[in-house]
N, C-alpha and C. Protein backbone atom coordinates (compact mmCIF):
# COMPACT_ATOMS: atom_id res chain seq x y z
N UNK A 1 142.86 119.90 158.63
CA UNK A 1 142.83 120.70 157.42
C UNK A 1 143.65 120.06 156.30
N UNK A 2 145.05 119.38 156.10
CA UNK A 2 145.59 119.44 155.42
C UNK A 2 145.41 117.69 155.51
N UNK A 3 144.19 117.03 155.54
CA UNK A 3 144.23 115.48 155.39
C UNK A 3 143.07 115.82 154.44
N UNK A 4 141.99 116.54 154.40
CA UNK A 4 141.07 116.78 153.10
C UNK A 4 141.75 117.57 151.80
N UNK A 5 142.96 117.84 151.74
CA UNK A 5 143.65 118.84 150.51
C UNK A 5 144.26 117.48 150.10
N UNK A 6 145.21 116.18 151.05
CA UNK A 6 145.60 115.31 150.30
C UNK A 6 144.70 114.07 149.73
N UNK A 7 143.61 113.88 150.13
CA UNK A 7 142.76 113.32 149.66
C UNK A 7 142.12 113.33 149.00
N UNK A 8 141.64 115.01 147.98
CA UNK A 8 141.24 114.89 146.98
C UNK A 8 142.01 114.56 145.62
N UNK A 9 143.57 114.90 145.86
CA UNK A 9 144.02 114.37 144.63
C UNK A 9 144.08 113.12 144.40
N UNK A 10 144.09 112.12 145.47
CA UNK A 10 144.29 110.91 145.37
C UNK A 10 143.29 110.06 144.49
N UNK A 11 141.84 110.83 145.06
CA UNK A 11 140.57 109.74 144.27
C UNK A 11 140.32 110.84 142.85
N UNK A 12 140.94 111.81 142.75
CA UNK A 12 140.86 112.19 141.34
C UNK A 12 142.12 111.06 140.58
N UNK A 13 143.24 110.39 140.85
CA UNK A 13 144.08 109.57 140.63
C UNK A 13 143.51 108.11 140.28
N UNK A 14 142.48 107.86 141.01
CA UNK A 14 141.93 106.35 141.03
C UNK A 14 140.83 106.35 140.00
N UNK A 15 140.33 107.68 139.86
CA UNK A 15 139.15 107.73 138.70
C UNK A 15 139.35 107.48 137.45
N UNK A 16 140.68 108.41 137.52
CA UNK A 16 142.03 108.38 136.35
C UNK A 16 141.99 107.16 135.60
N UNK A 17 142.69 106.46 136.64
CA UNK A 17 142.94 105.19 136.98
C UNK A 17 141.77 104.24 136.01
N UNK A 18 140.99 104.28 137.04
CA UNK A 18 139.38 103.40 136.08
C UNK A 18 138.89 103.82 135.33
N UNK A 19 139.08 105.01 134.86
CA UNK A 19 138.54 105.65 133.51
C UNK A 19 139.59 104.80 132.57
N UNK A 20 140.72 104.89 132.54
CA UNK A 20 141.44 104.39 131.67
C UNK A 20 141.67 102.75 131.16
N UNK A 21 141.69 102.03 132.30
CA UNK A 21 141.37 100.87 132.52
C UNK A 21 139.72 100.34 131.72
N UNK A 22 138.99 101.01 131.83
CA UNK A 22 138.05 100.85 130.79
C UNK A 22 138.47 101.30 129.17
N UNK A 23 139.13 101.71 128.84
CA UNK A 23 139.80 102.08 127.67
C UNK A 23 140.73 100.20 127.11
N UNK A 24 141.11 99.41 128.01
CA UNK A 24 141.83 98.66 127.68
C UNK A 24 140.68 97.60 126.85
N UNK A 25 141.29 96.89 125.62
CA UNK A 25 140.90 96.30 124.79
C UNK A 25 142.24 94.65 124.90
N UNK A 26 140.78 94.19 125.86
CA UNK A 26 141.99 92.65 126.02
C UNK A 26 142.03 91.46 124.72
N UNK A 27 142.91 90.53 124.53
CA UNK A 27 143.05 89.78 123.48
C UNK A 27 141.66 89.09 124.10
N UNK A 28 141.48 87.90 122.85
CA UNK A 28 140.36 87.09 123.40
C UNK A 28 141.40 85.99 123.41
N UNK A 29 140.81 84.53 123.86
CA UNK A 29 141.60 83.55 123.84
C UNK A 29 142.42 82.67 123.39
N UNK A 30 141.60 82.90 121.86
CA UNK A 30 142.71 82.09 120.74
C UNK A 30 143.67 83.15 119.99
N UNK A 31 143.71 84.30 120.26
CA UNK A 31 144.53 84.94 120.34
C UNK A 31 145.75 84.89 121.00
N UNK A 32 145.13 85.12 122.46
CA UNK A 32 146.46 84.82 123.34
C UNK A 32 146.62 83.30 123.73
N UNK A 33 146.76 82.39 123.05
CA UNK A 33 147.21 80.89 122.56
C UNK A 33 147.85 81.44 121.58
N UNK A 34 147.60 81.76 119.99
CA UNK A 34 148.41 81.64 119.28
C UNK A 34 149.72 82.21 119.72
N UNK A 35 149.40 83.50 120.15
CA UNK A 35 150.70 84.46 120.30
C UNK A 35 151.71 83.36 121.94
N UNK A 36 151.10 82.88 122.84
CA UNK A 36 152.09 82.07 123.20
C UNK A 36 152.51 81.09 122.92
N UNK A 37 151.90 80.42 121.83
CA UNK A 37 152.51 79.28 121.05
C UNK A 37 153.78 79.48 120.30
N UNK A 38 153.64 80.76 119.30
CA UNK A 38 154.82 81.71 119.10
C UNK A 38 156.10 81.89 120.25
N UNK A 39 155.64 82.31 120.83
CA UNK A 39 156.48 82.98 121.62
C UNK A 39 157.52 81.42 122.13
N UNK A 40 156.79 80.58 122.85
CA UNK A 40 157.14 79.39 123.04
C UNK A 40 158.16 78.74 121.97
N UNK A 41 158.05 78.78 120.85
CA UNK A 41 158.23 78.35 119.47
C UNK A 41 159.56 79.25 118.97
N UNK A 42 159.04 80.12 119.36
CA UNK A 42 160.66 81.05 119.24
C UNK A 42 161.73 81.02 120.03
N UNK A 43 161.11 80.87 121.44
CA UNK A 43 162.23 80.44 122.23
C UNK A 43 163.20 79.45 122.47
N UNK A 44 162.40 78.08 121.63
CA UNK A 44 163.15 76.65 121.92
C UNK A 44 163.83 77.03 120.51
N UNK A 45 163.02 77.49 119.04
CA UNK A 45 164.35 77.87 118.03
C UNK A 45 165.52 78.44 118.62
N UNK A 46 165.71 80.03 119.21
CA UNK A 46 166.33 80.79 119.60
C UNK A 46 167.68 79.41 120.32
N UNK A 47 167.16 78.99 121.32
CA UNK A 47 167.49 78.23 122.38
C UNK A 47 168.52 77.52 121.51
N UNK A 48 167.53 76.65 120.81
CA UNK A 48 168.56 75.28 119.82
C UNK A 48 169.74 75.99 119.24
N UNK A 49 169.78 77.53 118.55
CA UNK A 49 170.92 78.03 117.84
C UNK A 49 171.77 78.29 118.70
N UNK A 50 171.33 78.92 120.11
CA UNK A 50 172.59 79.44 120.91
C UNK A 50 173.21 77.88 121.41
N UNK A 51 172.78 76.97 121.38
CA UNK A 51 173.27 75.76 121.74
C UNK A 51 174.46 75.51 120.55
N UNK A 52 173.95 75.54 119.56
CA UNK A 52 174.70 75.35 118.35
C UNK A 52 176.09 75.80 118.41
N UNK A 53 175.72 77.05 118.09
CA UNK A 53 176.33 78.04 118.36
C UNK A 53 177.61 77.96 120.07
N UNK A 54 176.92 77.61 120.63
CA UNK A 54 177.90 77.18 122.13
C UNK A 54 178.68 76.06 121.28
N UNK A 55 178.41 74.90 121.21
CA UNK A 55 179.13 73.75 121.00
C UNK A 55 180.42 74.37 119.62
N UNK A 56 179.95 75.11 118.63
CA UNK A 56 181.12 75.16 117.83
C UNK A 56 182.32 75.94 118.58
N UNK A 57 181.22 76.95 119.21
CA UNK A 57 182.68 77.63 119.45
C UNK A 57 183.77 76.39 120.62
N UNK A 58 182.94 76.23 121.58
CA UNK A 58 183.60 74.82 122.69
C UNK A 58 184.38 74.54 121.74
N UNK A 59 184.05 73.49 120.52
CA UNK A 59 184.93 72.63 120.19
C UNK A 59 186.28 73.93 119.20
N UNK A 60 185.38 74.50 118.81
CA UNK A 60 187.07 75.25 118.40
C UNK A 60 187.98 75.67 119.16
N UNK A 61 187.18 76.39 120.27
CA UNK A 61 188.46 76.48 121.66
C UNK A 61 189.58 75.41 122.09
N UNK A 62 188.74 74.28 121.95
CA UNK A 62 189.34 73.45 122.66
C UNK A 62 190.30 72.39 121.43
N UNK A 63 190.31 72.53 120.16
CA UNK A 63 190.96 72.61 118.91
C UNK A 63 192.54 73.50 119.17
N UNK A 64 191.76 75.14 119.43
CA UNK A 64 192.78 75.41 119.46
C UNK A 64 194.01 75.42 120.54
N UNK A 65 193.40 75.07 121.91
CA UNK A 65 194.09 75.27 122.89
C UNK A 65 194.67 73.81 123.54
N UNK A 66 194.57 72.38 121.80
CA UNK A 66 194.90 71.22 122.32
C UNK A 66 196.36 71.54 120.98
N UNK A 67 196.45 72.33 120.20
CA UNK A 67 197.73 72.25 119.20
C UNK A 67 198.81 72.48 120.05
């Protein structure tokens, strides 16, 4: 009795499920190229400043903790 009461909510869940999943609207390809070219592109900027950014402070630390 109580294995047909948990089984109907489940495939009302999966219908859910694929009903919605048909709702999704995927990029096409040169889309998702540009946007990881970006993304890529932002990260090695990002990257290069915190480098920057590392080395000044290094050398000021070490400025101040050679007086």
């Amino acid at each position: 009795m109580g294995d047909s009461a948990e089984k109907q909510p489940r495939t009302g869940f999966f219908r859910g499920v694929k009903a919605e999943f048909k709702k999704i609207v995927w990029p096409d390809r040169e889309s998702t190229l540009k946007q990881s070219v970006a993304v890529v592109a932002i990260s090695v900027v990002v990257g290069v400043i915190i480098a920057l950014i590392d080395y000044v402070v290094k050398y000021g630390v070490n400025f101040l903790t050679s007086i």
